[in-house]
C-alpha atoms as a PDB file:
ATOM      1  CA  UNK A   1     156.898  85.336 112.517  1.00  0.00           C
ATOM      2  CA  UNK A   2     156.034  81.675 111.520  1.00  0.00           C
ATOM      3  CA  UNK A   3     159.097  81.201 111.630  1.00  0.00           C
ATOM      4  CA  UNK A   4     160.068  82.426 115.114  1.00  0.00           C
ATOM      5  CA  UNK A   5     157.080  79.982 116.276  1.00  0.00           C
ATOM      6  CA  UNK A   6     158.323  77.034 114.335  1.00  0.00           C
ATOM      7  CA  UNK A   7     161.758  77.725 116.400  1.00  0.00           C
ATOM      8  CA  UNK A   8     159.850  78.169 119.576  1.00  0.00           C
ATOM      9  CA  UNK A   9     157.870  74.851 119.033  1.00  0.00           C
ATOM     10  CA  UNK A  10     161.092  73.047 117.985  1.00  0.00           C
ATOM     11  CA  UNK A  11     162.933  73.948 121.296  1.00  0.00           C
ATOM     12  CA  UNK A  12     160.056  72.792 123.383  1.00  0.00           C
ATOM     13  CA  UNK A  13     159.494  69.035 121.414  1.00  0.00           C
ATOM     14  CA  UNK A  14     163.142  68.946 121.828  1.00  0.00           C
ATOM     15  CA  UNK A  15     163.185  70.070 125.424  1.00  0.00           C
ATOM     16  CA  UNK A  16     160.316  67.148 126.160  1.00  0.00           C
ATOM     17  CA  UNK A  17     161.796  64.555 124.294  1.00  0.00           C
ATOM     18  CA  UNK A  18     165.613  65.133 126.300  1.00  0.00           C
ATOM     19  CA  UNK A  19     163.417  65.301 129.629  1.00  0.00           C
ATOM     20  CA  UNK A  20     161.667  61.785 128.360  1.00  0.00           C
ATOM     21  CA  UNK A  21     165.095  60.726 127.355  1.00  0.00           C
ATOM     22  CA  UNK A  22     166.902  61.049 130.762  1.00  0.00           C
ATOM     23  CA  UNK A  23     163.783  59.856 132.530  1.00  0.00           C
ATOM     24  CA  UNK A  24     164.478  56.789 130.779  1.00  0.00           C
ATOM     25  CA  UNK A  25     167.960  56.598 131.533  1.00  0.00           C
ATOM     26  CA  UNK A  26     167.721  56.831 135.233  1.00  0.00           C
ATOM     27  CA  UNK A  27     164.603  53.801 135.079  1.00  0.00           C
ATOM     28  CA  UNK A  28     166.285  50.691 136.038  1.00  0.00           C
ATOM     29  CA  UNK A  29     166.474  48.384 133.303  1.00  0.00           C
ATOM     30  CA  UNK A  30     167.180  44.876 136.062  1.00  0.00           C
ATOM     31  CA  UNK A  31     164.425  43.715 138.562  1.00  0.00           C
ATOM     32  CA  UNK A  32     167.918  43.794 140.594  1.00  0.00           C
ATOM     33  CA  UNK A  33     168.841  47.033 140.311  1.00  0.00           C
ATOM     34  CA  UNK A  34     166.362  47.969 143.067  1.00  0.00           C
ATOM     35  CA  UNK A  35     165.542  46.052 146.363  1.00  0.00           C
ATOM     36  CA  UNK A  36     163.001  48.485 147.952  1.00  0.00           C
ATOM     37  CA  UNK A  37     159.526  47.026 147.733  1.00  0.00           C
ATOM     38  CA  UNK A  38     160.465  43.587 147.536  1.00  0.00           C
ATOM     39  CA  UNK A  39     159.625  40.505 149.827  1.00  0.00           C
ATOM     40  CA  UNK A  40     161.782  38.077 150.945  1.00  0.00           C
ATOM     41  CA  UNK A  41     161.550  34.404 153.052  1.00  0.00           C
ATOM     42  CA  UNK A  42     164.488  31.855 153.987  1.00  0.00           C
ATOM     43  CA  UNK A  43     165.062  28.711 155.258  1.00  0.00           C
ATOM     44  CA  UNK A  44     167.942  27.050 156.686  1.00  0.00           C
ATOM     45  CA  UNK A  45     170.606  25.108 159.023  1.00  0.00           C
ATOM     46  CA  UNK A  46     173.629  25.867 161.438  1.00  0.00           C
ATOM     47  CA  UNK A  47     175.853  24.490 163.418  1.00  0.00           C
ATOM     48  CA  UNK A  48     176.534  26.362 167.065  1.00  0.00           C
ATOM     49  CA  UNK A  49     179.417  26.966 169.452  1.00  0.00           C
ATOM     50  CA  UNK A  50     178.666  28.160 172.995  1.00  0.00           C
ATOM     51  CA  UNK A  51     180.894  30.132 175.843  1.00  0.00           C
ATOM     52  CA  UNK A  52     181.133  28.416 179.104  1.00  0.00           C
ATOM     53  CA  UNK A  53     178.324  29.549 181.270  1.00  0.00           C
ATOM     54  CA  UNK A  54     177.691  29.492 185.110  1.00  0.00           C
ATOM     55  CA  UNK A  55     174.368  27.837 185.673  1.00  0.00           C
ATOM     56  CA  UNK A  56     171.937  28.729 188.871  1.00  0.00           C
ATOM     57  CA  UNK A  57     169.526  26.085 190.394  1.00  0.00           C
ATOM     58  CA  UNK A  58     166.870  26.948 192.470  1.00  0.00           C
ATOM     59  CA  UNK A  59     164.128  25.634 194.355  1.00  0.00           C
ATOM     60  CA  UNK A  60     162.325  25.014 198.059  1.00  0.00           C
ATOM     61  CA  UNK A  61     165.293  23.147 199.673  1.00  0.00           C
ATOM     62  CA  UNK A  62     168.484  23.450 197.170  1.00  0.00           C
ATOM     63  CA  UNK A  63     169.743  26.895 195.648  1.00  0.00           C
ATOM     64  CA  UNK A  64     173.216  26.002 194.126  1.00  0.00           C
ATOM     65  CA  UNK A  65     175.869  27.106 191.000  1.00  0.00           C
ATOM     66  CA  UNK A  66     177.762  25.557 188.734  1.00  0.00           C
ATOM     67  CA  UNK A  67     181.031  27.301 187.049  1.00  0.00           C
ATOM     68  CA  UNK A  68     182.270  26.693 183.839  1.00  0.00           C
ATOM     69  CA  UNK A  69     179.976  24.577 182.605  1.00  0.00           C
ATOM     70  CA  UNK A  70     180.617  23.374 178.824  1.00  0.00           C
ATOM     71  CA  UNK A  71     177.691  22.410 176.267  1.00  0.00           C
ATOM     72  CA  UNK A  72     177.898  21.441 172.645  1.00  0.00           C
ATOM     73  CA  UNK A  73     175.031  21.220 169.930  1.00  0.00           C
ATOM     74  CA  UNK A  74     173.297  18.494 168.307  1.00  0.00           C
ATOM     75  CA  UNK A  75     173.860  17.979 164.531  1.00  0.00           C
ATOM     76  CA  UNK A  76     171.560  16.377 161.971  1.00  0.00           C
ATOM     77  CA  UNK A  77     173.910  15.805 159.352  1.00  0.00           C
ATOM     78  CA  UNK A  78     172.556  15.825 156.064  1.00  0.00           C
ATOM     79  CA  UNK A  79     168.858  14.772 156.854  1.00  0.00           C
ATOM     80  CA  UNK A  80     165.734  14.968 154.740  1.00  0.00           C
ATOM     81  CA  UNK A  81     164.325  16.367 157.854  1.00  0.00           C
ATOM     82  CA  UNK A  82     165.750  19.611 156.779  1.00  0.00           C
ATOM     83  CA  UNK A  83     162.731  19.659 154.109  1.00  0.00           C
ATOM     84  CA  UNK A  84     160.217  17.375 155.465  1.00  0.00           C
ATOM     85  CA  UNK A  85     156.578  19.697 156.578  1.00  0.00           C
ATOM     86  CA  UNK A  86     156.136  17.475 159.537  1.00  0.00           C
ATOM     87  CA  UNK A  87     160.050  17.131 160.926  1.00  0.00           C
ATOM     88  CA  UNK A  88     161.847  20.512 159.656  1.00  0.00           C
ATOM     89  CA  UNK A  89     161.745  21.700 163.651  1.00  0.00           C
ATOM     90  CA  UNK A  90     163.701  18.424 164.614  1.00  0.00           C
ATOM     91  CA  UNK A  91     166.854  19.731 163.237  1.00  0.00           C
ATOM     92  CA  UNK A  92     168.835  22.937 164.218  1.00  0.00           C
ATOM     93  CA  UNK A  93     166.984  25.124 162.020  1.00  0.00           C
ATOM     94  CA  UNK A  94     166.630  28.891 161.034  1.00  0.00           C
ATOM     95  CA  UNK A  95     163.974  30.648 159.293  1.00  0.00           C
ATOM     96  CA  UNK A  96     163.700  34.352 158.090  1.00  0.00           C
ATOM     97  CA  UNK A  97     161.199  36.416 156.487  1.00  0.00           C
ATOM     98  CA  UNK A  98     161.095  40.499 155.786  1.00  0.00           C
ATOM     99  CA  UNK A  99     160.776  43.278 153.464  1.00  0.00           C
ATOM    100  CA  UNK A 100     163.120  46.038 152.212  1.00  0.00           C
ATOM    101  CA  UNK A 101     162.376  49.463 153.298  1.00  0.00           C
ATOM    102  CA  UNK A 102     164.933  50.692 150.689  1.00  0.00           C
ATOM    103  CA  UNK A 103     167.358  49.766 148.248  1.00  0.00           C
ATOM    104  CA  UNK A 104     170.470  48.771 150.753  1.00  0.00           C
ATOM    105  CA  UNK A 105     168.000  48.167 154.132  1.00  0.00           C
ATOM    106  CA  UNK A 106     165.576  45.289 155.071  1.00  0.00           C
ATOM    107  CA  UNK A 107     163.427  44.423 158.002  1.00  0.00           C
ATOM    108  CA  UNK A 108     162.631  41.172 159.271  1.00  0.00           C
ATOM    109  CA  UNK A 109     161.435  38.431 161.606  1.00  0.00           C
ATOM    110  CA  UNK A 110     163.371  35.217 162.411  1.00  0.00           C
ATOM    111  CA  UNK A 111     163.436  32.367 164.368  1.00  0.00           C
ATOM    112  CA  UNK A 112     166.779  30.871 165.109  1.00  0.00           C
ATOM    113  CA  UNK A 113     166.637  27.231 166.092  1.00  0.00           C
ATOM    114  CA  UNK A 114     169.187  25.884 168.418  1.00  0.00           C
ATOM    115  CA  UNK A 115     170.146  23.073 169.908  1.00  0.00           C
ATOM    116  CA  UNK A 116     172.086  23.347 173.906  1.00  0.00           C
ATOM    117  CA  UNK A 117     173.343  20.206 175.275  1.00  0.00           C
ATOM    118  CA  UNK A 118     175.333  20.572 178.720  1.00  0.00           C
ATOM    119  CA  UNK A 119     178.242  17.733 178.730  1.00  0.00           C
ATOM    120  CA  UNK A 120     177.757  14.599 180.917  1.00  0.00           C
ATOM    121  CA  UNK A 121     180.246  13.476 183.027  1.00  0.00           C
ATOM    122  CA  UNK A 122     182.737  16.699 183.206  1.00  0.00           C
ATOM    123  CA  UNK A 123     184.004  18.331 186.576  1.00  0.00           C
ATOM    124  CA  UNK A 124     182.980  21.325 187.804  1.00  0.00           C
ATOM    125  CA  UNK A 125     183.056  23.401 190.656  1.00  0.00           C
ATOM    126  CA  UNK A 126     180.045  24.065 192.709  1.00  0.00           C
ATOM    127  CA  UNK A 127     178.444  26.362 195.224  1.00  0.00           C
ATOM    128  CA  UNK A 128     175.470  25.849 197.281  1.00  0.00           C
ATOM    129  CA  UNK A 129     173.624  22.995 198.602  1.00  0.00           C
ATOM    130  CA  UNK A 130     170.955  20.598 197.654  1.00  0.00           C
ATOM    131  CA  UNK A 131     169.330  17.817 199.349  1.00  0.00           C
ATOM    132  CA  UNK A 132     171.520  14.083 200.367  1.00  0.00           C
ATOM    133  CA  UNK A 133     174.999  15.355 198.672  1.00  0.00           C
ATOM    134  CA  UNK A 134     176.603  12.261 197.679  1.00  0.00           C
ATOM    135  CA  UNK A 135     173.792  10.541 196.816  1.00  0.00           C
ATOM    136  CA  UNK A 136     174.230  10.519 192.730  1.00  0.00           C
ATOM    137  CA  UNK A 137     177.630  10.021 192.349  1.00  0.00           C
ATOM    138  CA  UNK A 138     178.644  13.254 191.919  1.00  0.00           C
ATOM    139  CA  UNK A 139     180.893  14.262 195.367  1.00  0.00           C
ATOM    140  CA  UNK A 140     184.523  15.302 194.404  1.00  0.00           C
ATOM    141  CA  UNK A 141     187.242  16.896 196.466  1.00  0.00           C
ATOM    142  CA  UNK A 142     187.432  20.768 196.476  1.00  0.00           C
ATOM    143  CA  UNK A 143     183.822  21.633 195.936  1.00  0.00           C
ATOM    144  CA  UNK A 144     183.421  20.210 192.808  1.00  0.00           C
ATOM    145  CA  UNK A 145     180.922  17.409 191.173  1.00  0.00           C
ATOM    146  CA  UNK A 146     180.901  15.341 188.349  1.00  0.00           C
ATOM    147  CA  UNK A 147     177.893  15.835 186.454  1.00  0.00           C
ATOM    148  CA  UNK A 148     176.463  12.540 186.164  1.00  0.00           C
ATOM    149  CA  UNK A 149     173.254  11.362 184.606  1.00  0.00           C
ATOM    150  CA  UNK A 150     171.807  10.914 188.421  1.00  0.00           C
ATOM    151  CA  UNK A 151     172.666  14.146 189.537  1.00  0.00           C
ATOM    152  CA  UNK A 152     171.850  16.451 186.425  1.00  0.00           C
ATOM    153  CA  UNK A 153     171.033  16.246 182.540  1.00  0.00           C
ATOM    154  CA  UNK A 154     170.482  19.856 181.219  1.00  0.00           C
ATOM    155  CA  UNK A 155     169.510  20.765 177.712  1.00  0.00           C
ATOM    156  CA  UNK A 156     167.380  23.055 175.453  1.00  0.00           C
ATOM    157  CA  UNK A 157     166.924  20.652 172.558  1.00  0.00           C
ATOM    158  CA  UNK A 158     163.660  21.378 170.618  1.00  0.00           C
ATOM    159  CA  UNK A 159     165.115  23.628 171.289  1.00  0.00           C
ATOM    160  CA  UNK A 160     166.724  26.825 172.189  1.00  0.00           C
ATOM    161  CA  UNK A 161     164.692  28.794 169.821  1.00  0.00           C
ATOM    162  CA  UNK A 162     165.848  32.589 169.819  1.00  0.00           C
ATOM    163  CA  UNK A 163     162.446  34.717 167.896  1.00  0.00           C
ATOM    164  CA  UNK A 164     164.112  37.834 167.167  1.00  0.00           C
ATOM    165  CA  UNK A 165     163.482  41.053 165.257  1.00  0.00           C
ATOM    166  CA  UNK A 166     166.756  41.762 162.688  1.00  0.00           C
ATOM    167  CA  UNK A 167     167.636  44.762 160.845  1.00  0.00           C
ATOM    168  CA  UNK A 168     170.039  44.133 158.242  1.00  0.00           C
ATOM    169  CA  UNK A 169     171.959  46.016 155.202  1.00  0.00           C
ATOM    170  CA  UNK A 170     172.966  45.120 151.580  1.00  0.00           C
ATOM    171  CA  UNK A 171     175.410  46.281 148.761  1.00  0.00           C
ATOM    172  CA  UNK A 172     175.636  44.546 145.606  1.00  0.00           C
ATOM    173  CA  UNK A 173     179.326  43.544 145.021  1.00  0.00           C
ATOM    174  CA  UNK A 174     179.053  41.808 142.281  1.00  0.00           C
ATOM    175  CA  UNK A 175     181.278  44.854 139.669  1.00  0.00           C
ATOM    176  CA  UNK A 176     184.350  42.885 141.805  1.00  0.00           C
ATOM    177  CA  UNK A 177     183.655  39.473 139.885  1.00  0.00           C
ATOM    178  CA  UNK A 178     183.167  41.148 136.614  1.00  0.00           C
ATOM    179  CA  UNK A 179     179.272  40.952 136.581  1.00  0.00           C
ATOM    180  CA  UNK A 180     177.009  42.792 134.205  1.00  0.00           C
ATOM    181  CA  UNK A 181     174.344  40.675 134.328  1.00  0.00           C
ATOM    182  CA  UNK A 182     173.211  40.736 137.749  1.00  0.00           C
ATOM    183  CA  UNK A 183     169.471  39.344 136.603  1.00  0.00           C
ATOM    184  CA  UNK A 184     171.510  36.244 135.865  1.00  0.00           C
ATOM    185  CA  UNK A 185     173.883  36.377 139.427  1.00  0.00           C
ATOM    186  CA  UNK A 186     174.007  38.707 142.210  1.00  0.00           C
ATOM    187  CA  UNK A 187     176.537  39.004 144.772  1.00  0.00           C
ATOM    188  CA  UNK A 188     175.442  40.718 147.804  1.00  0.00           C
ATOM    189  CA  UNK A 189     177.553  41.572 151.702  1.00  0.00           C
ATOM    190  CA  UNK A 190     175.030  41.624 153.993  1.00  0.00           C
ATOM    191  CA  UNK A 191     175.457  42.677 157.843  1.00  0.00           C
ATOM    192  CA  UNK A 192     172.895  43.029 160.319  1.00  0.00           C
ATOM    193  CA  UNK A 193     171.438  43.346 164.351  1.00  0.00           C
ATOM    194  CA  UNK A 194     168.939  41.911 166.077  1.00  0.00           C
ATOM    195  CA  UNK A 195     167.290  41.288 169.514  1.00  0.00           C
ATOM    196  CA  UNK A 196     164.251  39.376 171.002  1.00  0.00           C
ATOM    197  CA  UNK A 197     163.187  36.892 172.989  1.00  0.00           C
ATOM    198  CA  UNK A 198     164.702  33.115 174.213  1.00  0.00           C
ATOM    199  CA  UNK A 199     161.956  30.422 174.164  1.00  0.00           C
ATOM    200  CA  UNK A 200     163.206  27.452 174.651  1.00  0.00           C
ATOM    201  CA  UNK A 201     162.088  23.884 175.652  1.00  0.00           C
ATOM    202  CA  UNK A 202     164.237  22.608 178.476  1.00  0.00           C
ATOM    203  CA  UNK A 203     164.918  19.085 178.879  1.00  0.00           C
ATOM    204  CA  UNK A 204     166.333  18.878 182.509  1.00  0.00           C
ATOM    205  CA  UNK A 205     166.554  16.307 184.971  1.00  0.00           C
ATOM    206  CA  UNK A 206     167.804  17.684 188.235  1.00  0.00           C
ATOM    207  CA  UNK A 207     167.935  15.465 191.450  1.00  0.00           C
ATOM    208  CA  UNK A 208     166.071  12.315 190.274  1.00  0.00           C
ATOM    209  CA  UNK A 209     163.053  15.206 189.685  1.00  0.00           C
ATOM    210  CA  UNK A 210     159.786  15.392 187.187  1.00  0.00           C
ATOM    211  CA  UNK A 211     160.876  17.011 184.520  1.00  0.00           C
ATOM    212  CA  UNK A 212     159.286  19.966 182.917  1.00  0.00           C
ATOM    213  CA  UNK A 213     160.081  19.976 179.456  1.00  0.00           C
ATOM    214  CA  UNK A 214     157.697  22.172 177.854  1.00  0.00           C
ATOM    215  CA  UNK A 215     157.925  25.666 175.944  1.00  0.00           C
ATOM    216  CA  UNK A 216     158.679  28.751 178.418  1.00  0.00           C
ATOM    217  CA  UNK A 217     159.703  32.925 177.556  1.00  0.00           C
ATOM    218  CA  UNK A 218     163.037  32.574 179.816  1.00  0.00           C
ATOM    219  CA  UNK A 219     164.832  35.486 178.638  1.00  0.00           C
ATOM    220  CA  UNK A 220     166.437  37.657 176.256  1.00  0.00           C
ATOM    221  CA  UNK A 221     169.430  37.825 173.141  1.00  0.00           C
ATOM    222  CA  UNK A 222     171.306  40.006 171.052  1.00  0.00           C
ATOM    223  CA  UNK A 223     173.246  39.434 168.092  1.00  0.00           C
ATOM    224  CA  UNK A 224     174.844  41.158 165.052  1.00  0.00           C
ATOM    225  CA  UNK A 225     176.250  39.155 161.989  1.00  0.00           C
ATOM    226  CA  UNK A 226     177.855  39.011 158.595  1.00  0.00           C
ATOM    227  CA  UNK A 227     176.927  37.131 154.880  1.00  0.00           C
ATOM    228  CA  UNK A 228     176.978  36.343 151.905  1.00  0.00           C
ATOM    229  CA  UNK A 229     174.285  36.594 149.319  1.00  0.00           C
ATOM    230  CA  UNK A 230     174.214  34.790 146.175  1.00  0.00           C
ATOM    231  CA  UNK A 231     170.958  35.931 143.986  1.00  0.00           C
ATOM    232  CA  UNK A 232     170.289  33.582 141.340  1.00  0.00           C
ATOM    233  CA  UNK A 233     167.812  34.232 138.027  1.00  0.00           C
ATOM    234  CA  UNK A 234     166.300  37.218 140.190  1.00  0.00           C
ATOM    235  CA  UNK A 235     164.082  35.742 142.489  1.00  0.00           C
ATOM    236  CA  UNK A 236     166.101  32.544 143.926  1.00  0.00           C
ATOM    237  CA  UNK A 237     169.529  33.100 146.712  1.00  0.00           C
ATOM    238  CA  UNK A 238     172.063  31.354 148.855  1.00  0.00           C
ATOM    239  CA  UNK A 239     173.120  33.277 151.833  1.00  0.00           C
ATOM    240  CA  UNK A 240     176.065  32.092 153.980  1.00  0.00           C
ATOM    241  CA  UNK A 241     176.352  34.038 157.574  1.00  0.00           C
ATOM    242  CA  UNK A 242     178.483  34.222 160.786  1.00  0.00           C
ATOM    243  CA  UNK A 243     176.490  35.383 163.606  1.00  0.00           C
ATOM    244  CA  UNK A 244     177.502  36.155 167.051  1.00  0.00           C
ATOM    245  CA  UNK A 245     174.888  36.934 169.945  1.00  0.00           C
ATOM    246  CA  UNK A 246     174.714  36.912 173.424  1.00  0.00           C
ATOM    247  CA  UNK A 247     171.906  34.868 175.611  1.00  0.00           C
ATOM    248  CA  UNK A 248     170.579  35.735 178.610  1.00  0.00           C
ATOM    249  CA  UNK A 249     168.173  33.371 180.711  1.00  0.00           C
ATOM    250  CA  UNK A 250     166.806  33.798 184.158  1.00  0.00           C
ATOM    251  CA  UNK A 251     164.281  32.113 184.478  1.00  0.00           C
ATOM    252  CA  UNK A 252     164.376  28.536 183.119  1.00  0.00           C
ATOM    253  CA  UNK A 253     161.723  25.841 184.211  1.00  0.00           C
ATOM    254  CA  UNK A 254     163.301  22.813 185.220  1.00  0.00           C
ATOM    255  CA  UNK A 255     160.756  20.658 187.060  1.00  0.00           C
ATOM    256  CA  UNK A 256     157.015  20.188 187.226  1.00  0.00           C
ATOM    257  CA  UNK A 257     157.305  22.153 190.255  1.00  0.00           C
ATOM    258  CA  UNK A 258     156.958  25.943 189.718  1.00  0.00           C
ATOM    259  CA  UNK A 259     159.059  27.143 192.059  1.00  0.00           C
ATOM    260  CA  UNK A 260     162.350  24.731 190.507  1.00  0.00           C
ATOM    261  CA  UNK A 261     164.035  27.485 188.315  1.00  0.00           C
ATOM    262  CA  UNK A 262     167.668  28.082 186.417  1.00  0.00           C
ATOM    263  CA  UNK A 263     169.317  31.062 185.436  1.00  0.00           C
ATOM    264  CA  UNK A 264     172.539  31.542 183.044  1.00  0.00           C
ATOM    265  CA  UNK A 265     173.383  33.430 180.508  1.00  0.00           C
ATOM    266  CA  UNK A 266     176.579  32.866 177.688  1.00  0.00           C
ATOM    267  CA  UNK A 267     177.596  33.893 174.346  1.00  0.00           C
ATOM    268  CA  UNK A 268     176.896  31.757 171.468  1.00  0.00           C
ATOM    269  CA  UNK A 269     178.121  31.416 167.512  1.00  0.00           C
ATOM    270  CA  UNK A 270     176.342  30.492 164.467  1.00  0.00           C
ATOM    271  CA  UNK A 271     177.365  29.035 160.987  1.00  0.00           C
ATOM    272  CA  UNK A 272     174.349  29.063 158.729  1.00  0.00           C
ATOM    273  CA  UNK A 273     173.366  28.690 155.811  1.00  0.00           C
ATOM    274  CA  UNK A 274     169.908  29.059 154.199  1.00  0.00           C
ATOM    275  CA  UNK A 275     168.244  29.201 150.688  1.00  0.00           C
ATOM    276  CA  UNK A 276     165.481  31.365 150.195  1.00  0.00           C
ATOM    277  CA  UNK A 277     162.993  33.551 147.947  1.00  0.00           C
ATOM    278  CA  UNK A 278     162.607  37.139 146.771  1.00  0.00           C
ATOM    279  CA  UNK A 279     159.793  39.019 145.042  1.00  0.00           C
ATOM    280  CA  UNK A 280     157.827  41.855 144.895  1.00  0.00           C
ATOM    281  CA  UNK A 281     154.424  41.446 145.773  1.00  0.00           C
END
């Protein structure tokens, strides 16, 4: 009978130790082999391209359109602005910061800091009227203008600052360069949505006007993309992205006067790139 128990007590040490066992097995051994739980922040730059865009003026004696109008962005270059506390908003500039709510999906909040300059001195077609037409050197044949400097400047310089919500996704691709070690180097493809708000500061000077320039909620974007992560020593990455959105602004202040107002909307494409921090809290 001792016997019997000895076997009994045998199979069930064995049985615990083969439960501890695979327990083990399945507890990751890399901070990297999990993402759930963890923290992350960014910071970063891009450069910009924009669709043409039909832009809307209105106020108490002028309601006109402009077709096809063309903008470009405004580089920094390689600045120290980039890192300085008291200029990083001067150039065009994008900051993220979120959480993963599992292993592959994250959560986060993001302000993307562009830069929209309209170009000067390019003919357009136009629909509408204003007040003393000819007056700023703009009158062409056809019903179109030149934009001149006396007619109409239009940008959102400081900027065109989309604050959006993004939802993003991660797999860890690094088994196609041959890495074990992904404590040491991560690779990562990332894709994601988003969506929020446009609050930009509008630099416009529309028929020898005051200017408004000052921080106004003047619409609303979209916008998925695709990246790149790089995760280096665990807690440190590079992420490269192409993002793609759409922009859509009806009500722009232009003037001191309240009732001046813009509308367009366009389609807009990012090149960033960002360094950034992750960690579990």
């Amino acid at each position: 009978m001792k016997i019997k128990y000895l076997y009994v007590v045998l199979l069930l040490v064995s049985m615990f130790f083969s439960s501890f066992a695979q327990e083990e097995i399945k507890t990751p051994k890399k901070y990297t082999e999990t993402n759930k739980g963890k923290f992350f922040i960014s910071w970063g730059g891009n450069r910009e391209s924009f669709s043409e865009s039909d832009i809307t003026f209105r106020g108490d004696d002028y309601h006109f359109t402009l077709y096809d109008v063309v903008a470009h962005d405004k580089p920094k270059g390689y600045h120290i602005d980039y890192v300085n506390p008291s200029r990083m908003t001067i150039p065009q500039t994008n900051f993220r910061m979120g959480y993963f709510i599992n292993n592959h999906y994250s959560i986060a909040i993001a302000l993307d800091h562009m830069k929209y300059v309209m170009y000067q001195d390019r003919e357009v077609a136009i629909n509408g009227y204003y007040p003393n037409p000819g007056s700023y050197g703009e009158v062409l044949p056809d019903d179109k203008i030149l934009l001149t400097e006396d007619f109409l400047t239009f940008e959102h310089t400081d900027g065109l600052n989309y604050i959006n919500t993004e939802f993003s996704r991660y797999d860890d691709i690094s088994t196609l360069f041959k890495i074990n070690n992904t404590d040491k180097i991560q690779i990562n493809l990332t894709e994601g949505i988003s969506g929020g708000v446009l609050y930009p500061k509008t630099n416009a000077k529309l028929l020898v006007k005051e200017r408004h320039d000052d921080f106004h909620v003047s619409g609303f974007g979209a916008a998925v993309k695709a990246g790149l992560n790089i995760t280096f020593l665990k807690h440190f990455y590079l992420q490269a992205e192409l993002k793609t959105g759409y922009i859509n602004m009806q009500d722009i202040r232009t003037t001191k006067n309240s009732s001046d107002k813009a509308s367009q909307d366009f389609f807009f494409f990012q090149r960033i790139i960002q360094l950034g921090g992750i960690f579990r809290l």
